[in-house]
Protein backbone atom coordinates (compact mmCIF):
# COMPACT_ATOMS: atom_id res chain seq x y z
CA UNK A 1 -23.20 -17.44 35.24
CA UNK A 2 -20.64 -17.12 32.68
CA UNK A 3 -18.42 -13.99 32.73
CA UNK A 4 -17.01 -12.24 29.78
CA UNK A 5 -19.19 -14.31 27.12
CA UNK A 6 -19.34 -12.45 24.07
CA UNK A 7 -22.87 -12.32 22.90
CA UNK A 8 -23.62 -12.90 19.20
CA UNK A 9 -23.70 -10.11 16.67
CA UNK A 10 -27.08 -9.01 15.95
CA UNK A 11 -27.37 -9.30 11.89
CA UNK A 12 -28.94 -6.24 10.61
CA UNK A 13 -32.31 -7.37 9.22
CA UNK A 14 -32.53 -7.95 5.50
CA UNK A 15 -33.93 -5.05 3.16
CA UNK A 16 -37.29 -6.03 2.26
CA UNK A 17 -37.32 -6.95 -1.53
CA UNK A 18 -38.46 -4.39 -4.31
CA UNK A 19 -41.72 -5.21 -5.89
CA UNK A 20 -43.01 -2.91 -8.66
CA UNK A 21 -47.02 -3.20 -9.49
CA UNK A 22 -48.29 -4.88 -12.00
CA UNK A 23 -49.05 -1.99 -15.22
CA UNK A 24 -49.30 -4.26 -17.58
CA UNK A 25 -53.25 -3.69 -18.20
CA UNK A 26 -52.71 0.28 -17.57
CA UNK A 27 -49.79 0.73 -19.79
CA UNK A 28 -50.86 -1.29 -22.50
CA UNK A 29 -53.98 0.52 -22.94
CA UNK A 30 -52.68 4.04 -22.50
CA UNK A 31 -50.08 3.28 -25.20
CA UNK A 32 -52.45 2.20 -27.84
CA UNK A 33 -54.78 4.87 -27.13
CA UNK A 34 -52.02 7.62 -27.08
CA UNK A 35 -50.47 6.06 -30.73
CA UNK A 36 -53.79 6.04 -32.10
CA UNK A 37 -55.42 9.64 -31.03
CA UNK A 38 -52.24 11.18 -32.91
CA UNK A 39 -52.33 8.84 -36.23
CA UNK A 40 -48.87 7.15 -35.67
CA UNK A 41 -47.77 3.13 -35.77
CA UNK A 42 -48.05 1.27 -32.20
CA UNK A 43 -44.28 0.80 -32.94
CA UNK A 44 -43.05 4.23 -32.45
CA UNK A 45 -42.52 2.95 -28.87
CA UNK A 46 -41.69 -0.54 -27.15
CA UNK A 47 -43.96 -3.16 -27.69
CA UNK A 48 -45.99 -4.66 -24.58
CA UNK A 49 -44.11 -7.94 -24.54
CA UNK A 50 -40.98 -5.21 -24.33
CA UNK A 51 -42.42 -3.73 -21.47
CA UNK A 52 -43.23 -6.57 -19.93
CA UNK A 53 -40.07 -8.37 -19.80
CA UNK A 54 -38.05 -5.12 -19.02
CA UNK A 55 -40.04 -4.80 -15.86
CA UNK A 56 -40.25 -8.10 -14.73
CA UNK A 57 -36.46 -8.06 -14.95
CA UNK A 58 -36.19 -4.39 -13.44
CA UNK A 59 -36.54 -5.18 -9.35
CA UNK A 60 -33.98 -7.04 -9.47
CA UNK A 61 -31.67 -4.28 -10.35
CA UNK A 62 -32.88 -1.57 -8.94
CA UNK A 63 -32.63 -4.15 -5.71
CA UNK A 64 -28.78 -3.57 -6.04
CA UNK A 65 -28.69 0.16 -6.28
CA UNK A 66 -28.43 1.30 -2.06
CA UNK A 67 -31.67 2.70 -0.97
CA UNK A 68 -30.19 5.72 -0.43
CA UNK A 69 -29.28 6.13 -4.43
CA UNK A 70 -32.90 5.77 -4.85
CA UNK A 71 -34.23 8.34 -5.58
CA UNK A 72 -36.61 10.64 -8.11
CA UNK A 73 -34.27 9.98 -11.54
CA UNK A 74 -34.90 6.59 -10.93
CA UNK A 75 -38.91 6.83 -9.93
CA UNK A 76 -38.71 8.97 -13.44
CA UNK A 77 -36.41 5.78 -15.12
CA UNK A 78 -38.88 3.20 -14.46
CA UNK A 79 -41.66 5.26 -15.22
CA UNK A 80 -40.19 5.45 -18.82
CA UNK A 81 -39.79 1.79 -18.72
CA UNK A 82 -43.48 1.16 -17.93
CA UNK A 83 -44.50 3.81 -20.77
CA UNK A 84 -41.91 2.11 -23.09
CA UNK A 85 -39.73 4.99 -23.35
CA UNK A 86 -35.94 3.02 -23.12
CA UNK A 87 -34.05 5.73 -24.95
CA UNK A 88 -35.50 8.20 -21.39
CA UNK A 89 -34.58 5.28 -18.85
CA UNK A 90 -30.96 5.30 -20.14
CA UNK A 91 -30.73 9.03 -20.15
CA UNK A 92 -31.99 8.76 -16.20
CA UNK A 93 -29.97 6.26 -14.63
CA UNK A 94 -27.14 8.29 -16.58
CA UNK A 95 -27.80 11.44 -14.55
CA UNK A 96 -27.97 9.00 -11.63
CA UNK A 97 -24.40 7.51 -12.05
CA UNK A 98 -22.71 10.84 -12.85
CA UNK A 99 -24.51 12.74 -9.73
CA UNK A 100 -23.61 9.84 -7.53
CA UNK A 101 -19.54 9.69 -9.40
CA UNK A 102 -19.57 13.45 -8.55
CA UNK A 103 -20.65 12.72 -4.80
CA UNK A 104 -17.46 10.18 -4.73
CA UNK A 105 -15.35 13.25 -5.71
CA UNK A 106 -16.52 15.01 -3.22
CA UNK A 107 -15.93 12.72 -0.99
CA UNK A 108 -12.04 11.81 -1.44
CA UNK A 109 -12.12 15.87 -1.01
CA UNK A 110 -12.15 18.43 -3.55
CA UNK A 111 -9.22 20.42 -1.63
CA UNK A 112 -6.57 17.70 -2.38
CA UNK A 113 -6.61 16.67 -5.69
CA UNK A 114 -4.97 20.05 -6.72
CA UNK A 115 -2.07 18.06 -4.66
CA UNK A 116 -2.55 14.58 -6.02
CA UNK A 117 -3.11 15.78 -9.23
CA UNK A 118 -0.65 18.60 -9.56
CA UNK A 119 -2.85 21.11 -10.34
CA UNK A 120 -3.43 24.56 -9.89
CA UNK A 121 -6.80 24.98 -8.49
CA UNK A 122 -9.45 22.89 -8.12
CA UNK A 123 -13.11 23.57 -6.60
CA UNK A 124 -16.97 22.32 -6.65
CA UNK A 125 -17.47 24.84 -10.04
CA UNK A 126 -14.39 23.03 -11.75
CA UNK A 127 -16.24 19.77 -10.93
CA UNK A 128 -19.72 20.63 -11.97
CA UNK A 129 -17.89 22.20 -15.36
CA UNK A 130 -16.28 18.73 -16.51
CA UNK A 131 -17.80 16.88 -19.27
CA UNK A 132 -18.81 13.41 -18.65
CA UNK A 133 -15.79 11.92 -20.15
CA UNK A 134 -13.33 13.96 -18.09
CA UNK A 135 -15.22 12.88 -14.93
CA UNK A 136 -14.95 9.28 -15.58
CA UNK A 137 -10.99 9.48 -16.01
CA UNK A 138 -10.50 11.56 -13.40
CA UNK A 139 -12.59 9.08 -10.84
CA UNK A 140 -10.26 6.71 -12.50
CA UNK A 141 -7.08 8.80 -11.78
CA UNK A 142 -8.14 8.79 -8.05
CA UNK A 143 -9.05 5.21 -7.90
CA UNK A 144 -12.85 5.87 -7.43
CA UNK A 145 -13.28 3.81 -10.16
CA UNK A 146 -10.97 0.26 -11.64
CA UNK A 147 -9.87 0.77 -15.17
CA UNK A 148 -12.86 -2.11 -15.48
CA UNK A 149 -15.74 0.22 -14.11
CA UNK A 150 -14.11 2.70 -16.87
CA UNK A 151 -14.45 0.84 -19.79
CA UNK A 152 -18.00 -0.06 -18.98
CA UNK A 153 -19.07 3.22 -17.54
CA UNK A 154 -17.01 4.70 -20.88
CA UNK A 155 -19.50 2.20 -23.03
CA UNK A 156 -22.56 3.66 -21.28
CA UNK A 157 -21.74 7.19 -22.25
CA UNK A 158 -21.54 6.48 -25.85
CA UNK A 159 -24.83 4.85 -25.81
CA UNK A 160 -25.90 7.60 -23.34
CA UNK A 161 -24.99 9.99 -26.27
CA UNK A 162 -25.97 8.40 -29.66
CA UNK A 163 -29.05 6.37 -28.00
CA UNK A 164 -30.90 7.97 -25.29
CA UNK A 165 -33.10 11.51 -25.20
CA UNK A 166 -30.70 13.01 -24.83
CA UNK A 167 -29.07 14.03 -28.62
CA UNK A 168 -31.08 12.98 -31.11
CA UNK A 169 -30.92 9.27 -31.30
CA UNK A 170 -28.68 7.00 -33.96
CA UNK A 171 -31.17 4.33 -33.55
CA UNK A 172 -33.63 2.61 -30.62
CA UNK A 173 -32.36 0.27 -27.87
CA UNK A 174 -34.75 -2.82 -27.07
CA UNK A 175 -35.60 -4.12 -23.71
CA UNK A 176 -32.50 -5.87 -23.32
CA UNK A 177 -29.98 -3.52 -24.16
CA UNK A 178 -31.90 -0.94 -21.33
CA UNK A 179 -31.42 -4.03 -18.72
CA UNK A 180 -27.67 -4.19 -19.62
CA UNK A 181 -27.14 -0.55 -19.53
CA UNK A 182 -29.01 -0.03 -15.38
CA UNK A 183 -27.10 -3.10 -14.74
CA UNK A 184 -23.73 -1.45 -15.78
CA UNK A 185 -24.38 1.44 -14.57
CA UNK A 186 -25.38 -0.13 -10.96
CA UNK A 187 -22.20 -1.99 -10.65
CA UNK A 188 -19.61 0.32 -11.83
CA UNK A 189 -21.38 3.60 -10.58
CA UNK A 190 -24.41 3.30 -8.45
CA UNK A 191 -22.66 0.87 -5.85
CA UNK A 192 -21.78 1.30 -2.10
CA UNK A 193 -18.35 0.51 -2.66
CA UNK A 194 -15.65 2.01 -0.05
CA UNK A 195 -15.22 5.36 -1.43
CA UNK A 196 -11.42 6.41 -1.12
CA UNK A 197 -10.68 9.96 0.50
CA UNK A 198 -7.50 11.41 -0.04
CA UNK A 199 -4.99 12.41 2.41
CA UNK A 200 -4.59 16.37 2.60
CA UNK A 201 -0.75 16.74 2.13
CA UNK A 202 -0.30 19.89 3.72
CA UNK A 203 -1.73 19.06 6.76
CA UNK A 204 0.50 16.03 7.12
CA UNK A 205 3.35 17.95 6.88
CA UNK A 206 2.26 20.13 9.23
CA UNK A 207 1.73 18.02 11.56
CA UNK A 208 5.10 15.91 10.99
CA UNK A 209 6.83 18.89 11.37
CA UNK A 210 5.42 20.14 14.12
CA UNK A 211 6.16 17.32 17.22
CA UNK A 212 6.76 13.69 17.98
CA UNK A 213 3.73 11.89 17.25
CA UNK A 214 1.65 10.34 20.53
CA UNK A 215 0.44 7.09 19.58
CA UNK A 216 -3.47 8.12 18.93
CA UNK A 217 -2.08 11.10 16.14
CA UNK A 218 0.16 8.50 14.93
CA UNK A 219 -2.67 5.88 14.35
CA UNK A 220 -4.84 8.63 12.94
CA UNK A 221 -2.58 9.12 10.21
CA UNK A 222 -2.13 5.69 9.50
CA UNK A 223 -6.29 5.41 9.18
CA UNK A 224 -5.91 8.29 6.83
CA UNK A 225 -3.37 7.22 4.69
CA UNK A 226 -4.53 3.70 4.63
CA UNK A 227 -7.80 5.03 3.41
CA UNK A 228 -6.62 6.45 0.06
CA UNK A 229 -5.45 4.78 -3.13
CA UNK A 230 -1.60 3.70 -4.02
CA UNK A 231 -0.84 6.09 -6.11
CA UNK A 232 -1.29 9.17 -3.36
CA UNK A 233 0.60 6.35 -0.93
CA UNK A 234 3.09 6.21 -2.96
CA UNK A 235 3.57 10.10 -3.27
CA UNK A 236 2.96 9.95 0.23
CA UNK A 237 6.13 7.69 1.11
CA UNK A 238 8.40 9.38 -1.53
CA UNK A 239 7.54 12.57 0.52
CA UNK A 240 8.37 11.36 4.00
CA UNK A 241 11.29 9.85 2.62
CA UNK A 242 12.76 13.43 1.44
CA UNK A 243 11.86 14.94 4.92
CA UNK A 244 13.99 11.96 6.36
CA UNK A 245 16.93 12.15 4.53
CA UNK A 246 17.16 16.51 4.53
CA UNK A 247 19.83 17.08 6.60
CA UNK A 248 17.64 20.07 7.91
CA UNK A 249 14.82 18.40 8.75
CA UNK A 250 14.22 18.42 12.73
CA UNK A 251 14.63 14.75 14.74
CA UNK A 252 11.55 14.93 15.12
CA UNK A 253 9.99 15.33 11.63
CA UNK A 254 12.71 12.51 10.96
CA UNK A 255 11.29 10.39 13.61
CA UNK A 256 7.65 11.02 12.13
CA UNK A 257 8.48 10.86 9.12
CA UNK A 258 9.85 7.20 9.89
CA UNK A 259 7.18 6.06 11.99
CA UNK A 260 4.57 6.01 9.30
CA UNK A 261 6.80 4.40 6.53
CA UNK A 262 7.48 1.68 9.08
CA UNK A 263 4.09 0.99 9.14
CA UNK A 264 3.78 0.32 5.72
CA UNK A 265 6.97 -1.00 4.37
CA UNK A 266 5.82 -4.55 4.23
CA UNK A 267 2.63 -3.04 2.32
CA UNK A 268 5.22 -1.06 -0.17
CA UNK A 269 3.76 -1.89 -3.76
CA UNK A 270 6.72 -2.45 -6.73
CA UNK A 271 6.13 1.40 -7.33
CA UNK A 272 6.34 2.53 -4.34
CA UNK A 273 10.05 0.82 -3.86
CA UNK A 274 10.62 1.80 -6.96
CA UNK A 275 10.15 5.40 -6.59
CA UNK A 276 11.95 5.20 -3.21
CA UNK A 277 15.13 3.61 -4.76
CA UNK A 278 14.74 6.18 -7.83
CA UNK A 279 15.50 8.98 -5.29
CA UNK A 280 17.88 7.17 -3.28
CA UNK A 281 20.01 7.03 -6.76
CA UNK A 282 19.50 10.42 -7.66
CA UNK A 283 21.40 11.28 -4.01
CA UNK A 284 24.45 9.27 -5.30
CA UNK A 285 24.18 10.40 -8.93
CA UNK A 286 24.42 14.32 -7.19
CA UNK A 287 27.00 13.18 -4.57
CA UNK A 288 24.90 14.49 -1.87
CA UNK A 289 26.76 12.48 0.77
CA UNK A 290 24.75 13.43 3.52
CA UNK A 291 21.07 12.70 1.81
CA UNK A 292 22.66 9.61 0.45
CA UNK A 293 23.94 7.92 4.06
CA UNK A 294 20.68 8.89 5.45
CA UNK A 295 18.72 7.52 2.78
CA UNK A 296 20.88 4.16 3.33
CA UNK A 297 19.53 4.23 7.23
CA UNK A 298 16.30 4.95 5.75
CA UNK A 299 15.93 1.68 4.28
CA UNK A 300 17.50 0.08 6.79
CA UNK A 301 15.10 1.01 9.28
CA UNK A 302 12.92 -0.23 6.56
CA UNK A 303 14.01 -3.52 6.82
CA UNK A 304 14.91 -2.81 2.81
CA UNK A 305 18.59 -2.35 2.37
CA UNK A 306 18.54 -4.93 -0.05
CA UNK A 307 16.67 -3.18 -2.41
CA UNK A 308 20.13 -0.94 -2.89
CA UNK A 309 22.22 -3.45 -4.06
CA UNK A 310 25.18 -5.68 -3.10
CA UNK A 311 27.66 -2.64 -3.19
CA UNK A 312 26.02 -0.74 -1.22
CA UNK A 313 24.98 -3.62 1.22
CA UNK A 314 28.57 -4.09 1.43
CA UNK A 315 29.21 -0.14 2.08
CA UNK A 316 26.59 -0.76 5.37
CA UNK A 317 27.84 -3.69 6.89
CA UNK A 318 31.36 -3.16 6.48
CA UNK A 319 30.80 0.44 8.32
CA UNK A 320 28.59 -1.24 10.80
CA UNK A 321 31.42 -3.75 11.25
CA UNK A 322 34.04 -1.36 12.23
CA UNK A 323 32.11 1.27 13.86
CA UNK A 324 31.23 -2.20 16.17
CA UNK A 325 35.03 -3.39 16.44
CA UNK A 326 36.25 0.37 16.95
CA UNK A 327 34.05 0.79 19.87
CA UNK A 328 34.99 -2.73 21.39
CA UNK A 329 38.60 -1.46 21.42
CA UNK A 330 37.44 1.89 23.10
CA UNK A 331 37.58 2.66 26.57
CA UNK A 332 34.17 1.32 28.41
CA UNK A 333 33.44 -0.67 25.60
CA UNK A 334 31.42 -3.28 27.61
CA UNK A 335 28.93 -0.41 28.12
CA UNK A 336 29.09 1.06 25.05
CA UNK A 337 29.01 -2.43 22.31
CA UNK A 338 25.55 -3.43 23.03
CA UNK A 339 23.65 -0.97 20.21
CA UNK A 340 26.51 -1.26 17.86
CA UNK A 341 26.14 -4.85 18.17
CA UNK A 342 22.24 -4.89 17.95
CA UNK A 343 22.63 -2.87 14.78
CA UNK A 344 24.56 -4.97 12.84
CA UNK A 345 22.46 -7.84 13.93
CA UNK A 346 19.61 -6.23 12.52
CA UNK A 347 21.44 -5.24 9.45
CA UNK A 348 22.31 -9.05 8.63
CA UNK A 349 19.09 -10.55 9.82
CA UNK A 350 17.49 -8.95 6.84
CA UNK A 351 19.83 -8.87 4.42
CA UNK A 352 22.75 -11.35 2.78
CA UNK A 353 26.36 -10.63 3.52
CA UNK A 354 27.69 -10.02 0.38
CA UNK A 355 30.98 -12.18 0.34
CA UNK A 356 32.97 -9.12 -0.13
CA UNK A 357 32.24 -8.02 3.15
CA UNK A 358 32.18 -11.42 4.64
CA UNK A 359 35.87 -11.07 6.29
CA UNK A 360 35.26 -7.98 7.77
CA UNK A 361 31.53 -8.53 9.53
CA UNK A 362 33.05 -12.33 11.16
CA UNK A 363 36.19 -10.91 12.18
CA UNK A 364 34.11 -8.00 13.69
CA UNK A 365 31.69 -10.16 15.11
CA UNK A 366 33.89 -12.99 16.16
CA UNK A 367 36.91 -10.49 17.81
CA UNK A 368 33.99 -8.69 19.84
CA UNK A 369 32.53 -11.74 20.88
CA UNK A 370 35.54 -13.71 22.58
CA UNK A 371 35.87 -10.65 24.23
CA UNK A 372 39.30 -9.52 26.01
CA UNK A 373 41.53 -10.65 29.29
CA UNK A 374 38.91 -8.60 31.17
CA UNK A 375 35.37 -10.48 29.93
CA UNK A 376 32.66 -9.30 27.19
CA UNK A 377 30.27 -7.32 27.11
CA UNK A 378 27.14 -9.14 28.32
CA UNK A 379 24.76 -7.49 27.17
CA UNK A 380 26.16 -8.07 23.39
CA UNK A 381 26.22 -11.55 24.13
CA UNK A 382 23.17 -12.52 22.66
CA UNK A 383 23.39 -10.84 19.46
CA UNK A 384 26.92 -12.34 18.66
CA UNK A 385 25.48 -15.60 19.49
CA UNK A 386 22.62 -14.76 17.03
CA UNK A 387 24.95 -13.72 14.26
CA UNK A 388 27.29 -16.73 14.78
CA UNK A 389 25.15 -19.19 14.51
CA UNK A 390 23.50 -17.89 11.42
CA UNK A 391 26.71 -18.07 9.55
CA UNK A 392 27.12 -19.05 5.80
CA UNK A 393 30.03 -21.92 5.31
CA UNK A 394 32.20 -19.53 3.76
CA UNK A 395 31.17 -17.68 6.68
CA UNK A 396 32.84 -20.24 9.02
CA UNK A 397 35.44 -21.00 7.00
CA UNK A 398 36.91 -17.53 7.51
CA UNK A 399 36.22 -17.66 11.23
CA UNK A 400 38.12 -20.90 11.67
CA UNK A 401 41.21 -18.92 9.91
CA UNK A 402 41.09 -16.24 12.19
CA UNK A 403 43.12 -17.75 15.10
CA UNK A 404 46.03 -18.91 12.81
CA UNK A 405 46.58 -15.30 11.19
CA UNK A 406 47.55 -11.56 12.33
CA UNK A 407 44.95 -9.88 14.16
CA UNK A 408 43.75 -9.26 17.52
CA UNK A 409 41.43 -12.78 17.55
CA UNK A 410 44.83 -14.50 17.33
CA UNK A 411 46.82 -12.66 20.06
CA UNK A 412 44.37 -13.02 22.63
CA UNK A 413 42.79 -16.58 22.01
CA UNK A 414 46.60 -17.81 22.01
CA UNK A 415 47.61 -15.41 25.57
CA UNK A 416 44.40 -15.59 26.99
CA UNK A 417 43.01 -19.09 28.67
CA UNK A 418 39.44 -17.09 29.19
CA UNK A 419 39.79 -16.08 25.47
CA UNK A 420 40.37 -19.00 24.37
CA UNK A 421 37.71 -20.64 26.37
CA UNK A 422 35.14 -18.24 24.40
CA UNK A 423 36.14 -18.55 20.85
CA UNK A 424 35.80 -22.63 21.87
CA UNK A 425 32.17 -21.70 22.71
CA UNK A 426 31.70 -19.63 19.85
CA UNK A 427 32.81 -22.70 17.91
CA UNK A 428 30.30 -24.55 19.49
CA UNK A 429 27.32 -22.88 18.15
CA UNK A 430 27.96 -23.74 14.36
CA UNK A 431 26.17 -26.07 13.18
CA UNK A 432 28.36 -29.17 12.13
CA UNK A 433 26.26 -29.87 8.78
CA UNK A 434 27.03 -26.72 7.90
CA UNK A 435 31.20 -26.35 8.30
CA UNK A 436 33.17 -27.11 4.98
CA UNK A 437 34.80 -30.58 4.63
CA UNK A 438 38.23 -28.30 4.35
CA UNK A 439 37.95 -27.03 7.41
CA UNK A 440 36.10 -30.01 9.67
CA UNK A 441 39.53 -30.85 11.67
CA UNK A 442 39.74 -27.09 12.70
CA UNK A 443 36.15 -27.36 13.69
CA UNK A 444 36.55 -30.63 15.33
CA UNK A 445 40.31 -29.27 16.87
CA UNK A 446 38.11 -25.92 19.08
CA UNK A 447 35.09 -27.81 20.08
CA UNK A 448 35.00 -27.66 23.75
C-alpha cells in the first residue's frame, strides 16, 4: 500500500452544450401571417434566412454567458431573435450586462468606494440612479472593467441607444451586427471574471492600530488587499507608509504597518514607488526631520533605499557606518556589534555604495572586523566576511591604504600580532581578479 499518494483531482464534469429547437417552420409562418393580417411588407422585420443564421450562430454565445447569468432577459432576447425582432435582443442582453455590471459593484462593496473614490456618500440608491455611461466608467475606475471592456461595452451603449427598442431607432441592425453586439456584451460584461472587492480602509486602520498582528490576521489582510485593484493598493501603501513614519504612531501600528508593505514591496507597481518616494520628498522639502529618517528606514526595510538616491544612500550608510564603528569602540562592544553589523550588511547587500561613502563603510567595516588586542566580536564575524568579500576594486583599494595611514586599523595591525593576523585574513577573502593592478604588491605583501 502506498502512503501519502495524492489522488487525482476529480475534473468537474463539462456543462452540457446549449441546443435551441429548431423554429424555423413555426417562426416563418407566424411572421408571414402576422405581416399579412395587418397589410404591411414581410420586410418590416428580419427575413427568415436572418433568423436562421442568427440562431444557428446564437448557442454558441449564449454557451459563454455562466449559467447563472442566464436568466429571463435572455429567454426574452432569443425569443426576439426567433421572431426577428434584433433591435429587442440588443435592448435585452443590454439590461443583462448593466444588471450583472451593477452586481460587480456590489460586490467590490458599495461602503468603500466613498474611500477609494473620495467621495462623500455613496449607497445602493446612488447606484441604481447612475446613467449607463457613468456606470461603465466608474466599473472602470475600480478596475471591474479594462479600459478594453470600456470601449466595447461604451460601443454597445450607443448602439443600445440609437438602434435598439429602446429610443426610437436611427436605423435596423441585421443578423450580424445582433451576433457582434451578445458577443461583446458576453465578454466584456456577462463573464465570470474574478470580480475585485475593495479593501474597507477604516477597518484596516483599525485594526493596525489596534495590536501586533498574529500571523492568521496578518495573512487575512494580505488576502484582502491582494484581492483589490492597484490603484486602492497603491492608496493602500501610501497610507501605511504615513502611519510608519508619524512619529506618534504606536510600535505597534509601525510594526503593522510594515509587515504588510513587506509583503508587497517586490509587487510595488512604478506608481506605487512613485507615490511612496513623492511623500518621502515632501518630508525633506518640509524639513520634518523625524518623518524624513523614518521614512529612510522605511525603505530600507523595504529593501528600496535606492529608490532615494545616491545622496541619500550615502546619508544611510555613512550613519550606519559610524553608529557600527562607535559601538565597536564602546564598552562590551563584542556583545553589542552584532545588529549594527547585520544592518549595514543588509543596507549594502541591496544597494551600491556610492563612492562618496566608500572610505567611511571599509574603514568601518574593515577596523571592526580585525577586531582589537582582546579578539572580535564573533558573532559579527560573518557579516564582515560577507561585506568584505563583496567589495568593489575601489573598494579594496582603499582597504589596502588603511594600514599605511592614521587611524585606529593602523595602530593596532602594526602593535598587535593577533591584529595583524586578522586584517591578513581579511585580505584573504578578496578576490585576486578583482584587486587593482596599483595595488597587487600590497595585496600580494598581507596574504597569509
Amino acid at each position: 500500500m502506498i502512503k501519502n499518494a495524492k489522488l487525482p483531482a476529480i475534473a468537474a464534469p463539462p456543462e452540457p452544450p446549449v441546443k435551441l429547437p429548431d423554429i424555423q417552420k413555426v417562426t416563418a409562418g407566424m411572421l408571414d401571417q402576422i405581416t399579412a393580417a395587418l397589410g404591411v411588407p414581410r420586410d418590416v422585420v428580419a427575413g427568415d434566412h436572418q433568423i436562421a443564421h442568427a440562431w444557428s450562430q446564437l448557442p454558441r454565445l449564449i454557451q459563454r454567458i455562466p449559467a447563472h447569468l442566464r436568466d429571463e432577459k435572455i429567454v426574452k432576447a432569443c425569443i426576439a431573435i426567433a421572431s426577428g425582432l434584433f433591435d429587442s435582443a440588443i435592448n435585452y442582453i443590454w439590461n443583462a450586462a448593466i444588471l450583472e455590471l451593477r452586481e460587480k459593484v456590489r460586490r467590490f462593496g458599495l461602503h468603500v468606494i466613498p474611500q477609494v473614490l473620495d467621495d462623500k456618500t455613496f449607497d445602493e440608491d446612488s447606484l441604481i440612479d447612475l446613467k449607463d455611461a457613468e456606470l461603465l466608467d466608474l466599473c472602470r475606475k475600480l478596475n471591474l472593467i479594462t479600459d478594453q471592456d470600456f470601449f466595447f461595452l461604451d460601443q454597445c451603449r450607443d448602439t443600445r441607444n440609437n438602434y435598439s427598442v429602446a429610443h426610437p431607432a436611427d436605423g435596423d441592425v441585421d443578423e450580424d451586427e445582433v451576433l457582434s453586439f451578445i458577443s461583446r456584451c458576453q465578454k466584456h460584461a456577462l463573464s465570470s471574471a474574478q470580480n475585485p472587492k475593495g479593501v474597507d480602509t477604516k477597518a484596516l486602520l483599525a485594526a493596525v492600530k489596534t495590536a501586533r498582528f498574529k500571523k492568521d490576521q496578518l495573512d487575512e489582510w494580505e488576502t484582502r488587499i491582494r484581492g483589490t485593484f492597484d490603484a486602492q493598493r497603491e492608496l493602500l501603501f501610501g497610507m501605511l507608509h504615513g502611519i510608519y513614519c508619524d512619529p506618534d504612531s504606536g510600535e505597534e501600528a509601525r510594526v503593522n504597518a510594515l509587515a504588510i508593505c513587506k509583503t508587497f514591496a517586490d509587487e510595488f507597481t512604478p506608481r506605487a514607488k512613485s507615490l511612496l518616494l513623492d511623500k518621502h520628498q515632501d518630508y525633506r522639502a518640509k524639513g520634518d526631520e523625524k518623518r524624513k529618517v523614518a521614512s529612510q528606514r522605511f525603505f530600507e526595510n523595504l529593501g528600496l533605499l535606492a529608490l532615494l538616491g545616491d545622496a541619500e544612500v550615502h546619508a544611510v550608510i555613512t550613519s550606519a557606518s559610524r553608529n557600527l564603528l562607535r559601538v565597536h569602540n564602546d564598552y562590551n562592544n563584542f556583545y553589542n556589534e552584532p545588529p549594527f553589523a547585520e544592518r549595514l550588511a543588509q543596507i549594502t547587500k541591496q544597494n551600491r555604495v556610492p563612492k562618496s561613502a566608500q572610505a567611511e563603510f571599509v574603514e568601518a567595516v574593515v577596523t571592526c572586523g580585525t577586531g582589537n588586542t582582546y579578539g572580535v566580536s564573533h558573532a559579527a564575524v560573518p557579516y564582515y566576511t560577507s561585506m568584505v568579500k563583496s567589495f568593489s576594486p575601489n573598494e579594496i583599494k582603499i582597504m589596502l591604504g588603511l594600514p599605511a595611514e592614521s587611524n585606529t586599523l593602523a595602530v593596532r595591525v602594526k602593535s598587535s600580532n593577533s591584529c595583524a593576523k586578522r586584517f591578513k585574513q581579511l585580505v584573504a577573502l578578496l578576490d585576486e581578479s578583482s584587486v587593482p593592478t596599483s595595488v597587487k604588491a600590497t595585496y600580494k605583501k598581507w596574504l597569509p
